[in-house]
Protein backbone atom coordinates (compact mmCIF):
# COMPACT_ATOMS: atom_id res chain seq x y z
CA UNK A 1 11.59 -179.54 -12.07
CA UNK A 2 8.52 -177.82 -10.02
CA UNK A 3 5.50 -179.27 -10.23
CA UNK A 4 1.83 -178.18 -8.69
CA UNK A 5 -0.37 -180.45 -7.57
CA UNK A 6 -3.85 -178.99 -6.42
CA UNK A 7 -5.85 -181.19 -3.87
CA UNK A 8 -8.68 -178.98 -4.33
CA UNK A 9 -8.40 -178.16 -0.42
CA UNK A 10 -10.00 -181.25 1.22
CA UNK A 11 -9.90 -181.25 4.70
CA UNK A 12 -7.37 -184.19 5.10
CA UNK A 13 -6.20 -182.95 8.82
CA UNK A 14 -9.52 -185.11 9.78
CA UNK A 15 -9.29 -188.18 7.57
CA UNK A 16 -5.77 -190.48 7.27
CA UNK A 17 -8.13 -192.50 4.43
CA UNK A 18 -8.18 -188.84 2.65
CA UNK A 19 -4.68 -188.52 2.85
CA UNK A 20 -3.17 -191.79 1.66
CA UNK A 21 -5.30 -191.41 -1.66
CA UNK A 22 -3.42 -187.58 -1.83
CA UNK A 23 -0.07 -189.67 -1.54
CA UNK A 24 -1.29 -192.18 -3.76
CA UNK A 25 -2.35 -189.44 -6.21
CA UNK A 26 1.00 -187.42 -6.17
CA UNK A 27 2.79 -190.86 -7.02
CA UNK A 28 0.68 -191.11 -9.96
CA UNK A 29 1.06 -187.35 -10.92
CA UNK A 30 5.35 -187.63 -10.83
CA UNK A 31 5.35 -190.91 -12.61
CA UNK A 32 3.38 -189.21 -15.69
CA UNK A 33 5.88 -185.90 -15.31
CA UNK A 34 8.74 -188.04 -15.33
CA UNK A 35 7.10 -190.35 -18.38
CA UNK A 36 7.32 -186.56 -20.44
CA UNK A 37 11.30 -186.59 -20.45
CA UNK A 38 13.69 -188.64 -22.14
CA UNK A 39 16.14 -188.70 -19.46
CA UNK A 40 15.91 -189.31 -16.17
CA UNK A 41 14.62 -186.53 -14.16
CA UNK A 42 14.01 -185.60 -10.45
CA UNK A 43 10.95 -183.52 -9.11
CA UNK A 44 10.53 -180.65 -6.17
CA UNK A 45 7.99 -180.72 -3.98
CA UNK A 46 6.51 -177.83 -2.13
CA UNK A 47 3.85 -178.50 0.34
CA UNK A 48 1.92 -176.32 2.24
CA UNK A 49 -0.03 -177.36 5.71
CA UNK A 50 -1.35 -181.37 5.13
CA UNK A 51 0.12 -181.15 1.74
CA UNK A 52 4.14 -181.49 3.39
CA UNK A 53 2.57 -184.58 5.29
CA UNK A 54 0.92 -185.84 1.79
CA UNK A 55 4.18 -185.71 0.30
CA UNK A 56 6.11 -186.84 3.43
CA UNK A 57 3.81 -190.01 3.18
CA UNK A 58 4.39 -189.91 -1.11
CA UNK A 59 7.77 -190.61 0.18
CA UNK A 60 7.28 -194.16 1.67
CA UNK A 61 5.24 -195.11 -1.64
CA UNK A 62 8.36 -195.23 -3.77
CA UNK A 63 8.75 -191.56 -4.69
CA UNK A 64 11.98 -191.04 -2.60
CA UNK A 65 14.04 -191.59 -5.35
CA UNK A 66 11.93 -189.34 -7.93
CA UNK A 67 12.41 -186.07 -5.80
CA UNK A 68 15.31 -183.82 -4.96
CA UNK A 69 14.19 -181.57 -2.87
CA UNK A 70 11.09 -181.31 -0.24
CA UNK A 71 9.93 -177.84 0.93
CA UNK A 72 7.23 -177.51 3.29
CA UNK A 73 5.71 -174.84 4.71
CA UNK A 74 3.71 -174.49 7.74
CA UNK A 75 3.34 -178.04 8.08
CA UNK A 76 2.70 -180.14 11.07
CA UNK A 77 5.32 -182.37 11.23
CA UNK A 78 5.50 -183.37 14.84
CA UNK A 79 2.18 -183.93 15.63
CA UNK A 80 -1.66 -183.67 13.59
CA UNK A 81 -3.55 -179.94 14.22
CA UNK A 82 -6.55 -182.70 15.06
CA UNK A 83 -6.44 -186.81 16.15
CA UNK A 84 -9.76 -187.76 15.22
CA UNK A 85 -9.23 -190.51 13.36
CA UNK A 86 -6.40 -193.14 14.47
CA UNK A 87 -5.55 -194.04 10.57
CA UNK A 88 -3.72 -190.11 10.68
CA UNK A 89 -1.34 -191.13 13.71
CA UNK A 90 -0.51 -194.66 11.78
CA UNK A 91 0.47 -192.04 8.86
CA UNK A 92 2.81 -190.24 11.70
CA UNK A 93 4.16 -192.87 12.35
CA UNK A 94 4.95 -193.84 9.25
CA UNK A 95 6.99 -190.81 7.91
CA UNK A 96 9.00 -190.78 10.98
CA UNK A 97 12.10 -192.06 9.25
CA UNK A 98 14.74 -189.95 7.71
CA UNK A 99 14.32 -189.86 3.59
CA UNK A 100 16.44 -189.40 0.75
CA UNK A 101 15.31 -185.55 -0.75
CA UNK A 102 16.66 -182.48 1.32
CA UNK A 103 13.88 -181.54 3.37
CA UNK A 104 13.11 -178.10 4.39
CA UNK A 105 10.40 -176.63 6.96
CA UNK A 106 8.96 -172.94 7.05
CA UNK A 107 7.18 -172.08 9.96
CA UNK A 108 5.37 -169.24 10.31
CA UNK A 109 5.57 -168.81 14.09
CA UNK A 110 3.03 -167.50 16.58
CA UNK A 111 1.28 -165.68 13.72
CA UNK A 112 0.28 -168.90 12.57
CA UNK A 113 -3.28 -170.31 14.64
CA UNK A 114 -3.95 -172.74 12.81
CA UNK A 115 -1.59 -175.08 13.70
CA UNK A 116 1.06 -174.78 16.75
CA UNK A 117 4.21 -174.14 15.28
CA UNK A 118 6.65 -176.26 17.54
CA UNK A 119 4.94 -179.02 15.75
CA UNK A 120 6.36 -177.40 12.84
CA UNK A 121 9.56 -177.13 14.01
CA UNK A 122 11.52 -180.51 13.01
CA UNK A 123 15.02 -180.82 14.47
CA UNK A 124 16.58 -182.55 11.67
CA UNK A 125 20.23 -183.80 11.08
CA UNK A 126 22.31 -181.05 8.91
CA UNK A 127 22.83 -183.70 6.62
CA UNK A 128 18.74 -184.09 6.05
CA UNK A 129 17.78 -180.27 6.12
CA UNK A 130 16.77 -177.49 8.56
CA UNK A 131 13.72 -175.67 10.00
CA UNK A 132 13.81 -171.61 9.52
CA UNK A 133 10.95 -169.55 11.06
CA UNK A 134 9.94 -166.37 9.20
CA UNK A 135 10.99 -164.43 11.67
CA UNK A 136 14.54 -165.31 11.51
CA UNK A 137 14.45 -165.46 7.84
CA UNK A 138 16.57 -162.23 6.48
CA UNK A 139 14.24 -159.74 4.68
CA UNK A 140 10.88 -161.59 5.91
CA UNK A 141 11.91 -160.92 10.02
CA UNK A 142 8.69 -161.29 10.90
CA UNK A 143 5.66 -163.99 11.78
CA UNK A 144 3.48 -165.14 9.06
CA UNK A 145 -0.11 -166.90 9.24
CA UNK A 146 -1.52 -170.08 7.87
CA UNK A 147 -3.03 -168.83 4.47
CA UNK A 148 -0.57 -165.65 4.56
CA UNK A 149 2.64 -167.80 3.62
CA UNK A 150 1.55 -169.00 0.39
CA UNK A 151 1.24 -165.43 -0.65
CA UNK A 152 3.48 -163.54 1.28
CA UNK A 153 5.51 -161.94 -0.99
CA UNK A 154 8.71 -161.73 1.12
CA UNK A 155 8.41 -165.46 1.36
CA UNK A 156 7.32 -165.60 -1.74
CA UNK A 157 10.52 -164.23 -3.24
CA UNK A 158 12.99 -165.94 -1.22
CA UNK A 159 11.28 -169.12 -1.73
CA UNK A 160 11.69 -168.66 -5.68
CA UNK A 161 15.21 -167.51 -5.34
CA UNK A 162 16.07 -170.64 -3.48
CA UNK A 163 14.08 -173.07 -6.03
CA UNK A 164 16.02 -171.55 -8.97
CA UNK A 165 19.20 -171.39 -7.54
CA UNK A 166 18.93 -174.68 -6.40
CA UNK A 167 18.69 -175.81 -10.36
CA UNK A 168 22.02 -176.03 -10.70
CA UNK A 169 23.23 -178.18 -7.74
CA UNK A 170 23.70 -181.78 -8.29
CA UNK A 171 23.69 -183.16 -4.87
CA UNK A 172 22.15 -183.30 -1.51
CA UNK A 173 24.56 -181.04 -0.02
CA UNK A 174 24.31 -178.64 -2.48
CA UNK A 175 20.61 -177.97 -2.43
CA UNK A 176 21.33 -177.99 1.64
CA UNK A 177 23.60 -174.74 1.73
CA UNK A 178 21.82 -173.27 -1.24
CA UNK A 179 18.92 -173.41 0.92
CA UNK A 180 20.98 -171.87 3.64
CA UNK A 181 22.39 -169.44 1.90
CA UNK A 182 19.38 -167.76 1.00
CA UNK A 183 16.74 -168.84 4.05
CA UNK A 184 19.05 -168.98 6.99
CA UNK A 185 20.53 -165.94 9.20
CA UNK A 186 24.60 -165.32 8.18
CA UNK A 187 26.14 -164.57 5.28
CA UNK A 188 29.38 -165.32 3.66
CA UNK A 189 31.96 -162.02 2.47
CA UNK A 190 31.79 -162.07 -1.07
CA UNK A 191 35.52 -161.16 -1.80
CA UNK A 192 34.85 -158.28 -4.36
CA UNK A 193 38.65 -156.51 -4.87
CA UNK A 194 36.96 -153.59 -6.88
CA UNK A 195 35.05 -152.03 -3.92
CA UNK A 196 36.64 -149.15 -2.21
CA UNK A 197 38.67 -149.86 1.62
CA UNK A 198 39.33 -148.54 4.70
CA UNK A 199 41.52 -149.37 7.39
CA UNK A 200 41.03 -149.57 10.78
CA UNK A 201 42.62 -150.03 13.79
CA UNK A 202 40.91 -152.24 16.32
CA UNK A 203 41.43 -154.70 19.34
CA UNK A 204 39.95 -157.68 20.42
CA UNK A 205 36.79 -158.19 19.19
CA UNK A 206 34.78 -155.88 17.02
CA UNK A 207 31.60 -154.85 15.33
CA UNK A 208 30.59 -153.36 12.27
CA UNK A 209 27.34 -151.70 10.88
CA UNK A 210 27.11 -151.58 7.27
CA UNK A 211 24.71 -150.83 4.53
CA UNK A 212 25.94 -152.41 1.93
CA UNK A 213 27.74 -155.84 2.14
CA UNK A 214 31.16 -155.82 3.12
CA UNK A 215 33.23 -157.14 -0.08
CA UNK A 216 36.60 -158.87 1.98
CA UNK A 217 38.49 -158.25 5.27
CA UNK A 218 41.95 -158.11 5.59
CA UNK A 219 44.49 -158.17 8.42
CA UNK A 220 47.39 -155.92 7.78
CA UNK A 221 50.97 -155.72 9.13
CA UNK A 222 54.04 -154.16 7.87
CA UNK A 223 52.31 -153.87 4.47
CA UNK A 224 51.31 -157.81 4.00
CA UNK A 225 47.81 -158.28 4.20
CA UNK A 226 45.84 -162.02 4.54
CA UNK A 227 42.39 -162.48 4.39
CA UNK A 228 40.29 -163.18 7.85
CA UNK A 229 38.19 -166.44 8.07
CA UNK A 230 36.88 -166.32 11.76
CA UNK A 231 34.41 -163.97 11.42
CA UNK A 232 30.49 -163.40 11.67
CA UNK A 233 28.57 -161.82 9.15
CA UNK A 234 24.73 -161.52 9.48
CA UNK A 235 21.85 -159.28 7.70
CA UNK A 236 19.38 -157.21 9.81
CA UNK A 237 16.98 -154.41 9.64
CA UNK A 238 17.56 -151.10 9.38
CA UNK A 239 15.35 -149.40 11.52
CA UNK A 240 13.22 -146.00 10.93
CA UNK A 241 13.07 -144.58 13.93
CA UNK A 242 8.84 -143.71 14.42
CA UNK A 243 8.02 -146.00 11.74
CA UNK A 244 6.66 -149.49 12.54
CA UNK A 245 8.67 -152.73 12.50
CA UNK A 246 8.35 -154.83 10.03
CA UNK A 247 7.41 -151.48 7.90
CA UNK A 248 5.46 -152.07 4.60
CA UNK A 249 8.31 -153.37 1.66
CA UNK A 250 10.50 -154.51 4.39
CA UNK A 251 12.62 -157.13 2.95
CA UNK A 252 11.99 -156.33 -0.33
CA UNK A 253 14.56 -153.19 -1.15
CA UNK A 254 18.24 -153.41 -0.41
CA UNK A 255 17.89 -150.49 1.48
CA UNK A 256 15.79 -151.98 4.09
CA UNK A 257 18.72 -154.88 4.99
CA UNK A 258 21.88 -153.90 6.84
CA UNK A 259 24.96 -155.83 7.86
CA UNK A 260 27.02 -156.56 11.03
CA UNK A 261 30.15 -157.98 11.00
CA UNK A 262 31.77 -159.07 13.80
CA UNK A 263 35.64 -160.47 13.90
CA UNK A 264 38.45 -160.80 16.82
CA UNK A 265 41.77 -160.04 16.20
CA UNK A 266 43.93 -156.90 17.16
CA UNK A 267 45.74 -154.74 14.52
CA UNK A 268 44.93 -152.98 11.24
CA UNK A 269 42.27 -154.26 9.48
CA UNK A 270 41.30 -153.23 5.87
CA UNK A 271 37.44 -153.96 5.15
CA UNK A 272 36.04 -153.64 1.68
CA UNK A 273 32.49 -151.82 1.68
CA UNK A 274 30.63 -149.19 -0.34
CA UNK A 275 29.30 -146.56 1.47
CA UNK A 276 30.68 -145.15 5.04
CA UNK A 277 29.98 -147.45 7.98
CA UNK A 278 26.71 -146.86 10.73
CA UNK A 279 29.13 -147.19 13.25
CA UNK A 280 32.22 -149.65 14.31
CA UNK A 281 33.11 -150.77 17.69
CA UNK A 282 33.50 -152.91 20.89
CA UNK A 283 31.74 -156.35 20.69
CA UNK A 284 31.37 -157.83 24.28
CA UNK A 285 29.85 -161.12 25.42
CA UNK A 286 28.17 -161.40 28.64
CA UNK A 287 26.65 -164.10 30.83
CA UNK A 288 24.08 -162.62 33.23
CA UNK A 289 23.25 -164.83 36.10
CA UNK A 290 19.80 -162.94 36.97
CA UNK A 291 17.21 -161.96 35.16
CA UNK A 292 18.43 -158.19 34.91
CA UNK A 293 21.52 -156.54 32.48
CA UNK A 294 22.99 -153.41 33.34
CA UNK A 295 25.43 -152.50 30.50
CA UNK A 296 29.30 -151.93 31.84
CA UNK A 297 30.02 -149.02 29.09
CA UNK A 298 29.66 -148.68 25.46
CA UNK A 299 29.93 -150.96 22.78
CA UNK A 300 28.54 -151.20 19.44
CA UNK A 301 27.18 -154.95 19.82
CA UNK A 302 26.45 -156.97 22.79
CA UNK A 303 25.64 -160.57 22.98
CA UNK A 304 23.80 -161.19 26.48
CA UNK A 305 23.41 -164.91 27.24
CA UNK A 306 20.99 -165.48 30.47
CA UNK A 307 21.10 -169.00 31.56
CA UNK A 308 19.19 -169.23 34.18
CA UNK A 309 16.25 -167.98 32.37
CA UNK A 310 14.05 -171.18 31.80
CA UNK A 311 13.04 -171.02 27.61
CA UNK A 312 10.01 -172.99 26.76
CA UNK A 313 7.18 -172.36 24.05
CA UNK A 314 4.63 -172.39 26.90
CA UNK A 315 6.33 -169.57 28.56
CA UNK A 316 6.42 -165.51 27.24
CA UNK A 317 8.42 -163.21 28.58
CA UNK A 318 8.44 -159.16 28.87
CA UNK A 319 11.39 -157.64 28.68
CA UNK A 320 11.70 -153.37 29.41
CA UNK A 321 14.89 -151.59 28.23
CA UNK A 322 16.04 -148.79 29.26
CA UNK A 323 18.15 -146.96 26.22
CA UNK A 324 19.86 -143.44 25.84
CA UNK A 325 17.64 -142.32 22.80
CA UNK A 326 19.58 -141.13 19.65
CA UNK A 327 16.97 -138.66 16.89
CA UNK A 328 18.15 -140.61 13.84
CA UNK A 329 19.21 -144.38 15.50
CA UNK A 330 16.87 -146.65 17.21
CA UNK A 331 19.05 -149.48 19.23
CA UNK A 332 18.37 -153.68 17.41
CA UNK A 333 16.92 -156.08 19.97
CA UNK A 334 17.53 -159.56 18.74
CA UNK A 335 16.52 -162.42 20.38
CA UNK A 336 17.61 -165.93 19.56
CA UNK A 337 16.04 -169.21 20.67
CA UNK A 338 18.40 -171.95 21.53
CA UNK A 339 16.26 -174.80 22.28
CA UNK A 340 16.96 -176.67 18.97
CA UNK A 341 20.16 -177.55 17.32
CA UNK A 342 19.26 -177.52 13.66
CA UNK A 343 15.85 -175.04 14.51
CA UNK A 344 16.46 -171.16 13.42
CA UNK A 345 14.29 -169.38 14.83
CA UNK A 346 15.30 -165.21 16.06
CA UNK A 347 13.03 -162.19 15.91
CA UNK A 348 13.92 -158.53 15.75
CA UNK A 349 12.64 -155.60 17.83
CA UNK A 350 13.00 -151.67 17.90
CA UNK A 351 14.19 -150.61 21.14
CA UNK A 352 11.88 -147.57 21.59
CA UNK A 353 9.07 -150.38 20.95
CA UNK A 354 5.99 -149.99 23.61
CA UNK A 355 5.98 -153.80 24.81
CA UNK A 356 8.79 -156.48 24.11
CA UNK A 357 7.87 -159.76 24.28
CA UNK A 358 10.03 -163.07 23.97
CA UNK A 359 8.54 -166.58 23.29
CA UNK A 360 10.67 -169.50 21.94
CA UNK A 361 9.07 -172.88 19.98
CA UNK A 362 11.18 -175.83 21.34
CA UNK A 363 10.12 -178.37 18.58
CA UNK A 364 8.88 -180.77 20.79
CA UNK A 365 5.68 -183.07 21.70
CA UNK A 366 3.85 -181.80 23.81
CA UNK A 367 5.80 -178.30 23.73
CA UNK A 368 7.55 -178.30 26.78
CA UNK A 369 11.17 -179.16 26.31
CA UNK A 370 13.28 -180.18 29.87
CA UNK A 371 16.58 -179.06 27.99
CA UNK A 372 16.32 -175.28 28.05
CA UNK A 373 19.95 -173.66 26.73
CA UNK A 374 18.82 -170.26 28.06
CA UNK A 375 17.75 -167.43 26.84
CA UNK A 376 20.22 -165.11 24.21
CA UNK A 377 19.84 -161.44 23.29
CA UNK A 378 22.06 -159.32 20.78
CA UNK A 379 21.58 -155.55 21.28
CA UNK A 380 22.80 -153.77 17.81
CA UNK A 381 23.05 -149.66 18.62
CA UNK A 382 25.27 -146.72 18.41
CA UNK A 383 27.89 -146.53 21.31
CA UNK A 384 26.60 -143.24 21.98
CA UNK A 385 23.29 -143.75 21.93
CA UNK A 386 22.12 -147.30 22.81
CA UNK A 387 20.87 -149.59 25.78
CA UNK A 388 22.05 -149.39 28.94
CA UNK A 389 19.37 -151.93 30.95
CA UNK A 390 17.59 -154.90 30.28
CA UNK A 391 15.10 -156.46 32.38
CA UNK A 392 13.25 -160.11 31.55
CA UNK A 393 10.05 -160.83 33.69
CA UNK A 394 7.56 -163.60 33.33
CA UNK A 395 4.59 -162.91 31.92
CA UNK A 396 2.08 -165.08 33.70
CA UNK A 397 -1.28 -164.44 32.00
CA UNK A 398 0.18 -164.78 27.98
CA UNK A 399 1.90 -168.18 29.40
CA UNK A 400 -1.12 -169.14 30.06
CA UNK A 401 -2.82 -168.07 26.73
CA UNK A 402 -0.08 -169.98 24.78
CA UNK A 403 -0.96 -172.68 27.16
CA UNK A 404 -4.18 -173.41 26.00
CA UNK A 405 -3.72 -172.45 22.24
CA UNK A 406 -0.96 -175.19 22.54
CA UNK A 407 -3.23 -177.35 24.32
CA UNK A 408 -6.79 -176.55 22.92
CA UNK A 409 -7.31 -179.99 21.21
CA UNK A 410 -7.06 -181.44 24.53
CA UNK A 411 -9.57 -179.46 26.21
CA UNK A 412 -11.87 -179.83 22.95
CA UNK A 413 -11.15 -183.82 23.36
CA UNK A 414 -11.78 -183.34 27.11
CA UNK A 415 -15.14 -182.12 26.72
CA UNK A 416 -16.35 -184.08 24.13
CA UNK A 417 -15.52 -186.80 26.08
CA UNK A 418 -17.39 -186.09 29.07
CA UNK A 419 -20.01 -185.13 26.83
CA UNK A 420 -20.51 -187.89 25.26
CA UNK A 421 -20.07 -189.89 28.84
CA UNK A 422 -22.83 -187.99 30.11
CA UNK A 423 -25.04 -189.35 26.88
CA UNK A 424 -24.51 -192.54 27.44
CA UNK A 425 -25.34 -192.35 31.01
CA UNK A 426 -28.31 -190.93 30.29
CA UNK A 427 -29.74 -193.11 27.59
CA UNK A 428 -28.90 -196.13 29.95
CA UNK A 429 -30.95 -194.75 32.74
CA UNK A 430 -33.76 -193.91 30.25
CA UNK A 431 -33.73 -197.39 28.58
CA UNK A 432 -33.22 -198.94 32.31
CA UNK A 433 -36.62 -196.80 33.12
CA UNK A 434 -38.51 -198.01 30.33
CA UNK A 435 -37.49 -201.70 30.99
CA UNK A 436 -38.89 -201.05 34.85
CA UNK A 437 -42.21 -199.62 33.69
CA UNK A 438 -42.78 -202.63 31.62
């Protein structure tokens, strides 16, 4: 069962006495929904900003066993957006501990100011739940503020897909991979015999760009055919080339979302699918060792892994392509952060796009993270007609900005500080001066 509980908007970020009589509050308000039913029932939670920390705290009050499912979004986990008041850090400490609901984080990315986002961005056991940025969410694909993902109606819709789908699972584990089935980036065939096949003869490993989503895939020889289970199915956008990414509706028609599919094996291969394919070919993986790709031919989908290139969420990145333009295909820039092992975060970019820039949240206190995996691009395009350079450079003066948006409380504690040094300083002199004259 959903229920809402409105908190009429206090500002609890300032006040841990404000939020323990939230928590206290939503215990009450579950108890008297669960008092309406005859039979034992369990409750979801969704809480947005301070409300996910309110419920996180609900959770230590004897509500972990009277909810199923916690969904947060946008919330703060790691860290307050202010420390003001010392009762709010007692409450993070509190809700460090694992609890019994699945628990699953939104984050809204560097759209979101209100709050930095790596605090969002809890690394949590696959057995507890996941964190999914908008931007790697399929059909959202892109950042989403503070206020904005309450009403965002590509959140919106995903968010109500997941909560009613997740009505029928009985366990844990079940609401877990319903949740990732419908928030997280790949996709499982779904083994329809009635759509029309192809076959195709590849080898080693291959890529390809659908429309619609492929139904099976087959291996073939001498007229025996067995279904292929190492394989990688993901959604992304389909791009209009002169149009604006995300364009207005993305997300929301199944003609904005396309499909690659990637698979090794050599032979004939018979793939389910309506519709003709964008295109099919080479997939090649690639380690670059500087900070500049040239590509070695064509290929349908590359995966470009730099390790050497240091990911951090204090650090952004600009990264110029150089592409062989096609009139009706723009090349699929996807970059993936690897900084977290249960964090999904990726973002999408046009190739023909002015400025490409690359940032990464590491989920970490105080945002700097000293295990960087490296940085990883996919490059999506026509063999024809696709990228053939990438170049990453540092860009010094936006590392700086995300610096001190990172780091503003500090400076704003840093100054008030000294401020109020300075006060005291100065009424001591002045009642020092008054004692004299006496």
């Amino acid at each position: 069962m959903l229920t809402p509980v409105d908190l009429n908007e206090d500002f609890n970020a300032f006040l841990g006495d404000l939020i323990r009589d939230q928590a206290t509050f939503l215990v009450h308000c579950v108890r008297l929904v669960q008092g309406l039913y005859d039979d034992p029932v369990q409750i979801t939670l969704i809480g947005h900003s301070m409300g996910g920390i309110v419920a996180r705290l609900a959770m230590t009050m004897g509500l972990d066993d009277a909810v199923d499912v916690l969904l947060t979004m946008s919330t703060p986990h790691l860290v307050p957006p202010a420390t003001m008041d010392p009762q709010i850090e007692a409450i993070y400490r509190e809700i460090r501990g694992s609890i019994s609901p699945a628990l699953l984080s939104v984050c809204g990315g560097v759209a979101d100011t209100q709050i930095a986002s790596d605090a969002c961005a809890l690394d949590l056991n696959p057995s507890e739940g996941f964190t999914i940025f908008t931007t790697g969410m399929p059909g959202v694909w892109t950042g989403v503020d503070h206020q904005a993902m309450v009403w965002c109606h590509q959140v919106r819709s995903k968010i109500a897909r997941v909560l009613l789908e997740m009505t029928r699972d009985r366990s844990k584990s079940e609401r877990i991979a319903t949740a990732s089935k419908w928030l997280l980036p790949g996709v499982r065939l779904t083994g329809s015999a009635e759509q029309p096949h192809r076959i195709h003869t590849i080898k080693g490993p291959t890529t390809f760009l659908t429309r619609q989503p492929p139904g099976s895939l087959e291996l073939c020889e001498a007229g025996d055919c067995s279904p292929i289970e190492d394989y990688k199915l993901e959604q992304i956008p389909l791009l209009r080339p002169g149009r604006p990414f995300p364009i207005p509706g993305e997300g929301i028609q199944a003609s904005d979302i396309g499909y690659a599919l990637t698979m090794n094996v050599t032979g004939s291969v018979r793939l389910r699918c309506e519709g003709e394919d964008i295109a099919h070919g080479q997939s090649v993986t690639i380690t670059s060792l500087t900070n500049e790709w040239i590509a070695p031919g064509p290929a349908v989908h590359y995966q470009v892994y730099f390790p050497d290139i240091r990911v951090s969420s204090l650090f952004a990145y600009r990264v110029e392509i150089e592409a062989v333009s096609c009139p009706d295909d723009v090349p699929l820039i996807k970059h993936s952060s690897l900084s977290n092992s249960n964090v999904y975060e990726s973002r999408f970019f046009p190739a023909d796009a002015p400025a490409i820039l690359f940032h990464s949240h590491t989920g970490s206190a105080p945002f700097s993270s000293l295990h960087s995996r490296g940085l990883l691009v996919d490059i999506y395009q026509l063999a024809e007609c696709g990228v053939r350079r990438v170049t990453i450079r540092r860009e010094y003066w936006r590392s700086l900005a995300k610096a001190v948006s990172r780091y503003r409380m500090g400076v704003i504690a840093w100054t008030m500080g000294w401020s109020t040094a300075i006060a005291a300083v100065q009424q001591e002199g002045f009642d020092f001066s008054e004692h004299m004259r006496e």
